[in-house]
N, C-alpha and C. Protein backbone atom coordinates (compact mmCIF):
# COMPACT_ATOMS: atom_id res chain seq x y z
N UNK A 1 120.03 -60.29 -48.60
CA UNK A 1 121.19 -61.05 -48.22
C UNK A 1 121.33 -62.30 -49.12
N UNK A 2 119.91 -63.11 -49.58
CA UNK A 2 120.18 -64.25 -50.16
C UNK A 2 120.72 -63.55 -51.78
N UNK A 3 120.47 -62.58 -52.06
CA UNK A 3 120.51 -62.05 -53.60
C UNK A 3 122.27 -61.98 -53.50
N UNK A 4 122.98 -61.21 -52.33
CA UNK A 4 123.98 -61.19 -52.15
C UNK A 4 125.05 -62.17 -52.72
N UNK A 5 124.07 -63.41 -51.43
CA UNK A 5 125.21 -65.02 -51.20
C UNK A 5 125.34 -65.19 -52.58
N UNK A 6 123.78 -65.23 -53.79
CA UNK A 6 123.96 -65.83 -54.85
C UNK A 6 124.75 -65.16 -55.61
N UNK A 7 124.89 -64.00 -55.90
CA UNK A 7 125.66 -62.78 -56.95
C UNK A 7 126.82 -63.56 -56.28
N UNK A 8 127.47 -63.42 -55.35
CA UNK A 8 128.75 -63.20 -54.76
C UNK A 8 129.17 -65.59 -55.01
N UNK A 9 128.28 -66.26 -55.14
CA UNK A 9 128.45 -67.28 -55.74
C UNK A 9 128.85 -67.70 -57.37
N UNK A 10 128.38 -67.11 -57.91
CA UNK A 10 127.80 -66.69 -59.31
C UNK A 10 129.26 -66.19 -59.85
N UNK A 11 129.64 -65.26 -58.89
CA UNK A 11 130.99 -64.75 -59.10
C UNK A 11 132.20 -65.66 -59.22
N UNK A 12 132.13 -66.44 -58.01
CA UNK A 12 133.18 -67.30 -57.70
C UNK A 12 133.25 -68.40 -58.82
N UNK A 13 132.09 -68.84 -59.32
CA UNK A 13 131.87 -70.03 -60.05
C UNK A 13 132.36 -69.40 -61.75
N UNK A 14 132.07 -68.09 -61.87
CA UNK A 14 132.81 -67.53 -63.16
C UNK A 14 134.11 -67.63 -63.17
N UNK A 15 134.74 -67.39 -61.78
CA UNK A 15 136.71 -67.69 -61.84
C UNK A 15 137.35 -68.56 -61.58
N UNK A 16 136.11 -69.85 -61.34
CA UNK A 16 136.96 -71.34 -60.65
C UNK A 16 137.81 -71.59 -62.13
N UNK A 17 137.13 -71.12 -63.54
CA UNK A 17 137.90 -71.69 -64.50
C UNK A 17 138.96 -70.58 -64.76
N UNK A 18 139.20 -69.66 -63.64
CA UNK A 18 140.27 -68.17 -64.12
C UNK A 18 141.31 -69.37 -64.93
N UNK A 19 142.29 -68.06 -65.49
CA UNK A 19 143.54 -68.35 -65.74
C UNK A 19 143.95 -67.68 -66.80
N UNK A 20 144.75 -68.15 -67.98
CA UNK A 20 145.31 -67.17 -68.96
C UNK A 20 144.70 -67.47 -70.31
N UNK A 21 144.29 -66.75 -71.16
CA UNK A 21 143.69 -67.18 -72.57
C UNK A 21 144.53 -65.97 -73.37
N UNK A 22 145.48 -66.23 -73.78
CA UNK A 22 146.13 -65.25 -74.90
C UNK A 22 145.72 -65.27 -76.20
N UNK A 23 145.47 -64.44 -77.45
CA UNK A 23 144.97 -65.00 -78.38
C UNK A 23 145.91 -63.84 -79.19
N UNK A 24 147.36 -64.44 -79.81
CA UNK A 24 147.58 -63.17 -80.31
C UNK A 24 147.98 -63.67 -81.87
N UNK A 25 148.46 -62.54 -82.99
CA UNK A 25 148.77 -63.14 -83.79
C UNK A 25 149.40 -63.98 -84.41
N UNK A 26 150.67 -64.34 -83.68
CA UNK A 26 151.77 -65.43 -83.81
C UNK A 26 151.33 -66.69 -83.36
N UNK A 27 150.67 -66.43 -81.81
CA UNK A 27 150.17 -68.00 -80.90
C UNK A 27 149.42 -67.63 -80.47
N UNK A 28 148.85 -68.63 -79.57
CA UNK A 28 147.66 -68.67 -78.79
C UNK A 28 147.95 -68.93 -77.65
N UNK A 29 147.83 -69.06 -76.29
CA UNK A 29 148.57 -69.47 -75.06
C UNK A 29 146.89 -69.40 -73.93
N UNK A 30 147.04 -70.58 -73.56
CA UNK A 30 145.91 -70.75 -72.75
C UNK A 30 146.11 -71.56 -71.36
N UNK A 31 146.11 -71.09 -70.19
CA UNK A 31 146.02 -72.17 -68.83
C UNK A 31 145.02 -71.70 -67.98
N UNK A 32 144.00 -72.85 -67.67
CA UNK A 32 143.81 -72.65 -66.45
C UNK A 32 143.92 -72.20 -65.17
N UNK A 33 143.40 -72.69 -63.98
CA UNK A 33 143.89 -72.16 -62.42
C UNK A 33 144.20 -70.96 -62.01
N UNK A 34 145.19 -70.76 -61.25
CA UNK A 34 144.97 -69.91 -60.63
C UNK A 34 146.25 -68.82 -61.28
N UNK A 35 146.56 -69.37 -62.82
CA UNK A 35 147.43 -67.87 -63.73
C UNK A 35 147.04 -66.82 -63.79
N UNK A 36 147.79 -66.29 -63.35
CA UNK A 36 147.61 -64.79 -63.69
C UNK A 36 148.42 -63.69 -64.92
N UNK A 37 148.00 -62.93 -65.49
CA UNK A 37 148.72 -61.99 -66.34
C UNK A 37 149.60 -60.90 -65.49
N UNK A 38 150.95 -60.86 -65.21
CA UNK A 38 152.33 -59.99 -64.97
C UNK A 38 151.67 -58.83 -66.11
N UNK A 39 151.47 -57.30 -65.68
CA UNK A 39 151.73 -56.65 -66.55
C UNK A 39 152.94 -56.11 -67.16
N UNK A 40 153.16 -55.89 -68.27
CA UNK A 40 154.30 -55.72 -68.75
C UNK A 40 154.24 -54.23 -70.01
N UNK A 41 155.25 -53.32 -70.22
CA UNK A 41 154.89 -52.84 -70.66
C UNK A 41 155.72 -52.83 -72.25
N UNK A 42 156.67 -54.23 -72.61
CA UNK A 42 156.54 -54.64 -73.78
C UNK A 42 156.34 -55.52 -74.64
N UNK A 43 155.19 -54.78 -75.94
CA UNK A 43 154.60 -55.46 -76.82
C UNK A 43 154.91 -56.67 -76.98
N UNK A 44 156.30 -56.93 -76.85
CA UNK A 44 156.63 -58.08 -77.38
C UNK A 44 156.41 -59.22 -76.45
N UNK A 45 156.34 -59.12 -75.35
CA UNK A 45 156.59 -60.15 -74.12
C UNK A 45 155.31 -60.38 -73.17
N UNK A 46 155.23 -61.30 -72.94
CA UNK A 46 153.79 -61.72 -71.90
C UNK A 46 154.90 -62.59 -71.04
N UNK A 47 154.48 -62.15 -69.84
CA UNK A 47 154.62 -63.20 -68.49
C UNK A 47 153.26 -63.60 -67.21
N UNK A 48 153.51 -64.12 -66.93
CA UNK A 48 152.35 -64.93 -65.88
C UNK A 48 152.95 -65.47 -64.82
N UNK A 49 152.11 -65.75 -64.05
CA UNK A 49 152.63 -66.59 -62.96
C UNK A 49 151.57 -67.29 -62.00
N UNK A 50 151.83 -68.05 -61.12
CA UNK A 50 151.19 -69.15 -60.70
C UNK A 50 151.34 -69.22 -59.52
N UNK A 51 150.91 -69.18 -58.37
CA UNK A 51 151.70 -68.93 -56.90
C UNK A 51 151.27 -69.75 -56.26
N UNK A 52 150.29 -71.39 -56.56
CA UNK A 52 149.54 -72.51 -56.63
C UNK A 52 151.11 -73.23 -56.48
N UNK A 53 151.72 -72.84 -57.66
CA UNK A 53 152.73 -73.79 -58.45
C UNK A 53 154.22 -72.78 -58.29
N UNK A 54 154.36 -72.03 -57.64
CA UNK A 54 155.42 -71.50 -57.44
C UNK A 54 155.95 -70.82 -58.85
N UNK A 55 155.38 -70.53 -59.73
CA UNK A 55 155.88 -70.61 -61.31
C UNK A 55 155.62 -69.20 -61.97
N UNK A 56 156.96 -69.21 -62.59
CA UNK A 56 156.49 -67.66 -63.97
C UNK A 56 156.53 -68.07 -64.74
N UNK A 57 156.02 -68.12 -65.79
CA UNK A 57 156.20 -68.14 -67.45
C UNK A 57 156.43 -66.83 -68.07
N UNK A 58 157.25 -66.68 -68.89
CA UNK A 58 157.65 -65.56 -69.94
C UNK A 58 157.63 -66.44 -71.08
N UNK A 59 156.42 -65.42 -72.34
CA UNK A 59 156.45 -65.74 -73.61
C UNK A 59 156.88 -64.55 -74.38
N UNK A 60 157.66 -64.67 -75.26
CA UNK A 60 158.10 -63.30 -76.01
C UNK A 60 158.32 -63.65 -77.81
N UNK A 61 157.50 -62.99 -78.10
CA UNK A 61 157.80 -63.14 -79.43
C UNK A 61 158.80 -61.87 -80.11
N UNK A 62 159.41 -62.10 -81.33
CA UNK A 62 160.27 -60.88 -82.33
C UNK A 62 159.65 -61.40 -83.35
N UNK A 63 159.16 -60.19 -84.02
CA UNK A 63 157.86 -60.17 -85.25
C UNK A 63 158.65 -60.01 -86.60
N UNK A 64 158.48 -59.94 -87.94
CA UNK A 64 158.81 -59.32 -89.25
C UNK A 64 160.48 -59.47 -89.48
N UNK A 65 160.15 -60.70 -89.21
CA UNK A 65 161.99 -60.73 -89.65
C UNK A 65 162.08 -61.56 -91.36
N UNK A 66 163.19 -61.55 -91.75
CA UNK A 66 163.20 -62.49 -92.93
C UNK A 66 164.27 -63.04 -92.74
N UNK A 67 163.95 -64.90 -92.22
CA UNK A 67 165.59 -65.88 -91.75
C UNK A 67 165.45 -66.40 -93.30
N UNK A 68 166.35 -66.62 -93.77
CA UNK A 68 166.40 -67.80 -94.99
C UNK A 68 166.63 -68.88 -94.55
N UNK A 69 165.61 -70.29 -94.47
CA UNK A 69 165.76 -71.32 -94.15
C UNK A 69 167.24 -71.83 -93.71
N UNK A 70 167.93 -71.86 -94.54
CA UNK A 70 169.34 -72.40 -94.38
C UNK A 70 169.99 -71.52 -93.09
N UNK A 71 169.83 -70.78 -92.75
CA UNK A 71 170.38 -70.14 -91.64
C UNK A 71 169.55 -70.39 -90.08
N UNK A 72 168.30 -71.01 -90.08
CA UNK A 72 167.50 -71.10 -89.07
C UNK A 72 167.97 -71.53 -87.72
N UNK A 73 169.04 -73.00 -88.00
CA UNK A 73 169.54 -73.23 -87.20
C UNK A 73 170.59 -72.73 -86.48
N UNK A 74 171.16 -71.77 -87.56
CA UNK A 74 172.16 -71.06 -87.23
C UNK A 74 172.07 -70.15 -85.96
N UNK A 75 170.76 -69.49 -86.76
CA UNK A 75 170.37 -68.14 -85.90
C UNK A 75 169.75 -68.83 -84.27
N UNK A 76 169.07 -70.13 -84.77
CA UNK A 76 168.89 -70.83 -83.21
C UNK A 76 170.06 -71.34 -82.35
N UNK A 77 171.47 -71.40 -82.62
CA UNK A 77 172.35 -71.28 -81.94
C UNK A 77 172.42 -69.54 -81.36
N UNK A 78 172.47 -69.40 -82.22
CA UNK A 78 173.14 -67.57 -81.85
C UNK A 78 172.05 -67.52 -80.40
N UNK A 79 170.95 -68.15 -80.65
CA UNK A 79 169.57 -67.51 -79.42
C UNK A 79 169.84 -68.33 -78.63
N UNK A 80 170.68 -69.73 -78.14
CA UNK A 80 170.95 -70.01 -76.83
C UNK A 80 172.35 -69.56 -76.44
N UNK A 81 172.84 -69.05 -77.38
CA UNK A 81 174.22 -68.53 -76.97
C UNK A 81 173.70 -67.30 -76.12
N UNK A 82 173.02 -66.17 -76.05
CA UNK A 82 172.13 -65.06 -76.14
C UNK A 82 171.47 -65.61 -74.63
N UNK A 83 170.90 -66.51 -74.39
CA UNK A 83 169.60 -67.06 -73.68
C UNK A 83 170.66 -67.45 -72.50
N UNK A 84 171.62 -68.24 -72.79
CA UNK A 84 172.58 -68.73 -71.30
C UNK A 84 173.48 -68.08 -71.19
N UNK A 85 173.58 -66.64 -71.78
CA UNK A 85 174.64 -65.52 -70.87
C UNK A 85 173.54 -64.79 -70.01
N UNK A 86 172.15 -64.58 -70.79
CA UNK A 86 171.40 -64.19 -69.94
C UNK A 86 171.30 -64.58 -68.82
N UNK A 87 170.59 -65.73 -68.62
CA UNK A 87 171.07 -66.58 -67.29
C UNK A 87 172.03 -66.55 -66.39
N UNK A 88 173.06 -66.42 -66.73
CA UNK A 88 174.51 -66.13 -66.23
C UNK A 88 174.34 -64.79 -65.96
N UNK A 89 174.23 -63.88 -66.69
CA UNK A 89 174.01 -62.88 -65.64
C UNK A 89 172.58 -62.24 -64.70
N UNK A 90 171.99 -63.07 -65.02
CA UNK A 90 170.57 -63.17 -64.03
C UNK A 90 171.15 -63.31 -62.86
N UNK A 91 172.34 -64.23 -62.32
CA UNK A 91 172.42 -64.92 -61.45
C UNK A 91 173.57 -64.89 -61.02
N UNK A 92 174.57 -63.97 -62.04
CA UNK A 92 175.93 -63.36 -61.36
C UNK A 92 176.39 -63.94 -59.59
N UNK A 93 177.61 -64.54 -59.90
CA UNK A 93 178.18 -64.71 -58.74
C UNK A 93 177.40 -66.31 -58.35
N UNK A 94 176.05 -66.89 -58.63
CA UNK A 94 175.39 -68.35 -58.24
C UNK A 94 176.21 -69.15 -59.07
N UNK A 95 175.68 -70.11 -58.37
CA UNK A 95 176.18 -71.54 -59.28
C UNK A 95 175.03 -71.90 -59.91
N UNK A 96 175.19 -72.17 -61.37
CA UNK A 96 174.12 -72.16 -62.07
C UNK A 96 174.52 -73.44 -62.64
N UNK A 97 173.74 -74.76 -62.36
CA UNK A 97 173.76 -75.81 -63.29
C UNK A 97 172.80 -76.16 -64.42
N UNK A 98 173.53 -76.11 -65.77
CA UNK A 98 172.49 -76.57 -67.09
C UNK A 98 172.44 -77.91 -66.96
N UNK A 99 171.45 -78.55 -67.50
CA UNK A 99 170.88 -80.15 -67.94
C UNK A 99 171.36 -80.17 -69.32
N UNK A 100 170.34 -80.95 -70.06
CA UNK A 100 170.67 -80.86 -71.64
C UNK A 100 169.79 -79.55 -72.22
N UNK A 101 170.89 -79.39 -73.06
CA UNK A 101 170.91 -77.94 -74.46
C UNK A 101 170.78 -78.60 -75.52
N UNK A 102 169.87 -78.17 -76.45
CA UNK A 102 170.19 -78.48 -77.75
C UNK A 102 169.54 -77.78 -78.84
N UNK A 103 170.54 -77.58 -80.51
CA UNK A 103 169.25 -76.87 -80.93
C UNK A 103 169.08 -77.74 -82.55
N UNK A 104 167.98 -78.30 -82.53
CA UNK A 104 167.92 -78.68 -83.97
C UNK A 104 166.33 -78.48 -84.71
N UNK A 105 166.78 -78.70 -86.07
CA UNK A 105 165.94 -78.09 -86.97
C UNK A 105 164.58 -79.44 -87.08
N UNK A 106 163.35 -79.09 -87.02
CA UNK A 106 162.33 -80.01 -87.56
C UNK A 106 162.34 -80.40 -88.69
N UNK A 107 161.96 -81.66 -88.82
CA UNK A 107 161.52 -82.43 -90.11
C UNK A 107 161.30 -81.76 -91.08
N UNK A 108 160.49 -80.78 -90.76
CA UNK A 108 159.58 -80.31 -91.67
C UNK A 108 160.52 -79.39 -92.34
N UNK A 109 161.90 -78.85 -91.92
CA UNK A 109 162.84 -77.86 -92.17
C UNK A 109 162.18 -76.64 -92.33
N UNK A 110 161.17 -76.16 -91.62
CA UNK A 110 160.97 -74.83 -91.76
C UNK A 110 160.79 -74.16 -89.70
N UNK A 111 161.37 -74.95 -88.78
CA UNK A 111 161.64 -74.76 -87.56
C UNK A 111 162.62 -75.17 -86.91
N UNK A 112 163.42 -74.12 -86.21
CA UNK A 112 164.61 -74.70 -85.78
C UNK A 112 163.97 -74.40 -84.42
N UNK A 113 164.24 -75.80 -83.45
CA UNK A 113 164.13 -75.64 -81.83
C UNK A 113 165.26 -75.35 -81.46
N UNK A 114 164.86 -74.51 -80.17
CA UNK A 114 166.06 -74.04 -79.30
C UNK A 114 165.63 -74.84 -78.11
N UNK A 115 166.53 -75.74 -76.88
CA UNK A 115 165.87 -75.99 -75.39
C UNK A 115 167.12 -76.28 -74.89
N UNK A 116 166.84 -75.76 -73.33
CA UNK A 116 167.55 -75.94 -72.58
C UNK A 116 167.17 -75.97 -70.83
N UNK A 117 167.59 -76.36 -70.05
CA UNK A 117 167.01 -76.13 -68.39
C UNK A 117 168.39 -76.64 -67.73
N UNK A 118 167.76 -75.33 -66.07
CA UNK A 118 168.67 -75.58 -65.27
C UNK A 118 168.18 -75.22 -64.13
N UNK A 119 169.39 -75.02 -63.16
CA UNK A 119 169.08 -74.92 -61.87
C UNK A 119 170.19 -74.16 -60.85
N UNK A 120 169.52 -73.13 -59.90
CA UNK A 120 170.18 -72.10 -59.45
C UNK A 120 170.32 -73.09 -57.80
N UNK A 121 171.37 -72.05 -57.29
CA UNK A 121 171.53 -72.78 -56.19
C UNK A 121 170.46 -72.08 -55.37
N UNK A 122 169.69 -70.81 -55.75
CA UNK A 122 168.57 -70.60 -55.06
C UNK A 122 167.25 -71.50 -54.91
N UNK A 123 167.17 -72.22 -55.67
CA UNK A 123 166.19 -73.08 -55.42
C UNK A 123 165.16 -72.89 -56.60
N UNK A 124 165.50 -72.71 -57.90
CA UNK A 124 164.92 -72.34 -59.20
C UNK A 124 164.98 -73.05 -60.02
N UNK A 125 164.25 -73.59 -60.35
CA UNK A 125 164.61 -74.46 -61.53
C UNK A 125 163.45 -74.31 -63.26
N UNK A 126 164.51 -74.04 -64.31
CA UNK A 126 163.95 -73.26 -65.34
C UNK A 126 163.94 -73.96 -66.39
N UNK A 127 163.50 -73.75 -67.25
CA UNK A 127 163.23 -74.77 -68.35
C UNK A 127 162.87 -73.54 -69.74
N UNK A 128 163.73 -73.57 -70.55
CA UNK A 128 163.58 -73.01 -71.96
C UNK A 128 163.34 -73.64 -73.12
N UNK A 129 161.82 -73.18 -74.13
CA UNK A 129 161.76 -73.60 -75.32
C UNK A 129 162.02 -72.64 -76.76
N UNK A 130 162.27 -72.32 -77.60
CA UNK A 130 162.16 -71.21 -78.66
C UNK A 130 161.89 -71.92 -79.97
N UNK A 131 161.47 -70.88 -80.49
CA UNK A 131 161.31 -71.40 -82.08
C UNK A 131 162.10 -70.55 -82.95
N UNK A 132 162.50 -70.62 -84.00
CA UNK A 132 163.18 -69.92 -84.97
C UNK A 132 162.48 -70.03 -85.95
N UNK A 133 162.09 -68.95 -86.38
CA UNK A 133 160.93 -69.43 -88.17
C UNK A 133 161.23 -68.41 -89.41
N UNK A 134 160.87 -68.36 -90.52
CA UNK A 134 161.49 -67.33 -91.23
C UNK A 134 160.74 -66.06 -90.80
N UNK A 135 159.65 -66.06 -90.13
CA UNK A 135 159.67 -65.15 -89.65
C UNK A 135 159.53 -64.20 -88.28
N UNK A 136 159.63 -65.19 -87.51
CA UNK A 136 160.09 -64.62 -86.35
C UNK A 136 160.80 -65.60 -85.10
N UNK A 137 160.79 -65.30 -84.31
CA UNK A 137 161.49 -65.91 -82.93
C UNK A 137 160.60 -65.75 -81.71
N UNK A 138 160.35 -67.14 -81.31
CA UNK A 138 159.23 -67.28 -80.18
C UNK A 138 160.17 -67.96 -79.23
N UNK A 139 159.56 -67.44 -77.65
CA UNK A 139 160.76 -67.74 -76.61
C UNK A 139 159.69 -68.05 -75.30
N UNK A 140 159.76 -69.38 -75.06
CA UNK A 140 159.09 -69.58 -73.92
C UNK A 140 159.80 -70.35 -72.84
N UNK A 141 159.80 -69.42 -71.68
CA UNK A 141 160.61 -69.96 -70.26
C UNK A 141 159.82 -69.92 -69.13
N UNK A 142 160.27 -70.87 -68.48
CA UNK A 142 159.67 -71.30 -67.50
C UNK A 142 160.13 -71.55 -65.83
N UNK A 143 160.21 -71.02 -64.94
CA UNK A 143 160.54 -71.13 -63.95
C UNK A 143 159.70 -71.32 -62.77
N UNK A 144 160.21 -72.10 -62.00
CA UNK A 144 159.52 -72.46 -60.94
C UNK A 144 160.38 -72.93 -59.47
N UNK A 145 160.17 -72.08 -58.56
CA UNK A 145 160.75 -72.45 -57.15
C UNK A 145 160.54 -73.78 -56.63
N UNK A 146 161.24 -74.79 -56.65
CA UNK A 146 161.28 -76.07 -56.18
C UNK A 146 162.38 -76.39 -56.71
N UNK A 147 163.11 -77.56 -55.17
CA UNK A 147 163.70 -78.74 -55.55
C UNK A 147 163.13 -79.60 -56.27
N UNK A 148 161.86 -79.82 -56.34
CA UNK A 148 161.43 -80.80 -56.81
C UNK A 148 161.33 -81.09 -58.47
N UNK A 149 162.24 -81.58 -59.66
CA UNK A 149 162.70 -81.86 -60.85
C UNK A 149 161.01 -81.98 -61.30
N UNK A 150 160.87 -83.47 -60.59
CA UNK A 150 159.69 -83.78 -61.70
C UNK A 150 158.59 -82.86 -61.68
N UNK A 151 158.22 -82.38 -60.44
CA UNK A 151 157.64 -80.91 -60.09
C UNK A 151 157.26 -80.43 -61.18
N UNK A 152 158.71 -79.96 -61.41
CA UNK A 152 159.45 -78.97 -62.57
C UNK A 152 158.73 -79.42 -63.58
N UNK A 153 159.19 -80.40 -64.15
CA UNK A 153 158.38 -81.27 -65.36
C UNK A 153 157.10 -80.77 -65.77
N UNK A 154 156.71 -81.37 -64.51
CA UNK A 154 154.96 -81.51 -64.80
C UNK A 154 154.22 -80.52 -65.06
N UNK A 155 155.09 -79.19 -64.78
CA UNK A 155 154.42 -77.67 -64.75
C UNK A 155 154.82 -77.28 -65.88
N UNK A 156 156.24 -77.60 -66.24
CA UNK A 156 156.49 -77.35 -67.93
C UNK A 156 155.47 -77.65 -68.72
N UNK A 157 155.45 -79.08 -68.94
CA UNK A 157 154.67 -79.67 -69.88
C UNK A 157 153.10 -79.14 -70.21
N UNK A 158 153.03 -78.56 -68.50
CA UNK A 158 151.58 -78.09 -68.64
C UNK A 158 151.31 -76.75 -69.46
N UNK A 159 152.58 -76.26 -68.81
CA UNK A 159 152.29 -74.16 -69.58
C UNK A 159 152.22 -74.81 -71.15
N UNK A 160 153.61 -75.73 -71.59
CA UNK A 160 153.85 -76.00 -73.25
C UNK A 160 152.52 -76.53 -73.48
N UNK A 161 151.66 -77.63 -72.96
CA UNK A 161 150.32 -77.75 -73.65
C UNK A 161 149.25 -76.57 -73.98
N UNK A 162 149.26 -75.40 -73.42
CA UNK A 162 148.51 -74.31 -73.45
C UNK A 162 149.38 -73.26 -74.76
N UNK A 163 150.56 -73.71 -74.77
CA UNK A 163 151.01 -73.24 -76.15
C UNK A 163 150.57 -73.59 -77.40
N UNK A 164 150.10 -72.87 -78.73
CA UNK A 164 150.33 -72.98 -79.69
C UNK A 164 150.65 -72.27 -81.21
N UNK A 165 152.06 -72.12 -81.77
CA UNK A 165 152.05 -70.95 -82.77
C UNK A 165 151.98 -71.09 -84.35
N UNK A 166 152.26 -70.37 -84.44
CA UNK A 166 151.87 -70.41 -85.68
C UNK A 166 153.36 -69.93 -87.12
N UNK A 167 153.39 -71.20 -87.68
CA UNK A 167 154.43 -71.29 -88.50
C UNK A 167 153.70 -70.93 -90.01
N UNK A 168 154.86 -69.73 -90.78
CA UNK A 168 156.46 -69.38 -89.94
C UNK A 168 156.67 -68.31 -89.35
């Protein structure tokens, strides 16, 4: 019985640090707690979720493309144009309020950001980041059941710290 308590301790103390460790070729994506991996059955897309925090994350990358710099930002319009009909029809028939949208290119001119967040009258509130690079398109969203904004925030900021990719 004591061999039991300890195995069955031993256990618990291996998953207090559970959570998500992605390690793929584009990024890396890592959280703590109590994340879990959504199976999914395409390549391109990872989702998770959090039921601590009311929260899904969807990360999706598009691989082997060739953007020519000068068009980056372009093509990062075209992807919230793309990203908030989605929404819109996620939610057909709701009232869907956006915050601020915007998409501009980094310093560095070899990344164009895409972001945007909003809020369903169901009680959802979502938060979108993307990247545009010459060679591919990374898409990370975030949703989480609460009124609560800063809530919202604080759980964003957290999945985006466990993000990191790799340019371009």
């Amino acid at each position: 019985m004591k061999r039991l308590l300890a195995l069955f301790a031993g256990f618990l103390s291996l998953n207090a640090g559970a959570g998500v460790d992605i390690k793929h070729d584009e990024f890396i994506f890592k959280l703590g707690g109590d994340w879990v991996v959504v199976p999914s059955n395409d390549k391109e897309q990872f989702s998770f979720e959090s039921k601590s925090k009311k929260t899904s994350v969807v990360l999706s990358v598009m691989t082997g493309m060739s953007i020519p710099k000068e068009r980056l930002v372009e093509l990062g319009e075209k992807l919230m144009e793309t990203r908030l009909k989605n929404e819109r029809e996620l939610r057909k028939g709701q009232l869907i309020q956006f915050g601020d949208k915007w998409v501009k290119l980094r310093e560095s001119k070899d990344v164009a950001e895409i972001a945007y967040a909003g809020r369903d009258k169901n009680g959802t509130i979502f938060r979108f980041f993307g990247f545009v690079t010459e060679r591919k398109v990374l898409s990370f969203w975030v949703a989480t059941t609460t009124a609560d904004n800063e809530f919202s925030k604080r759980v964003f900021d957290e999945c985006y710290k466990g993000l990191k990719f790799y340019v371009p």
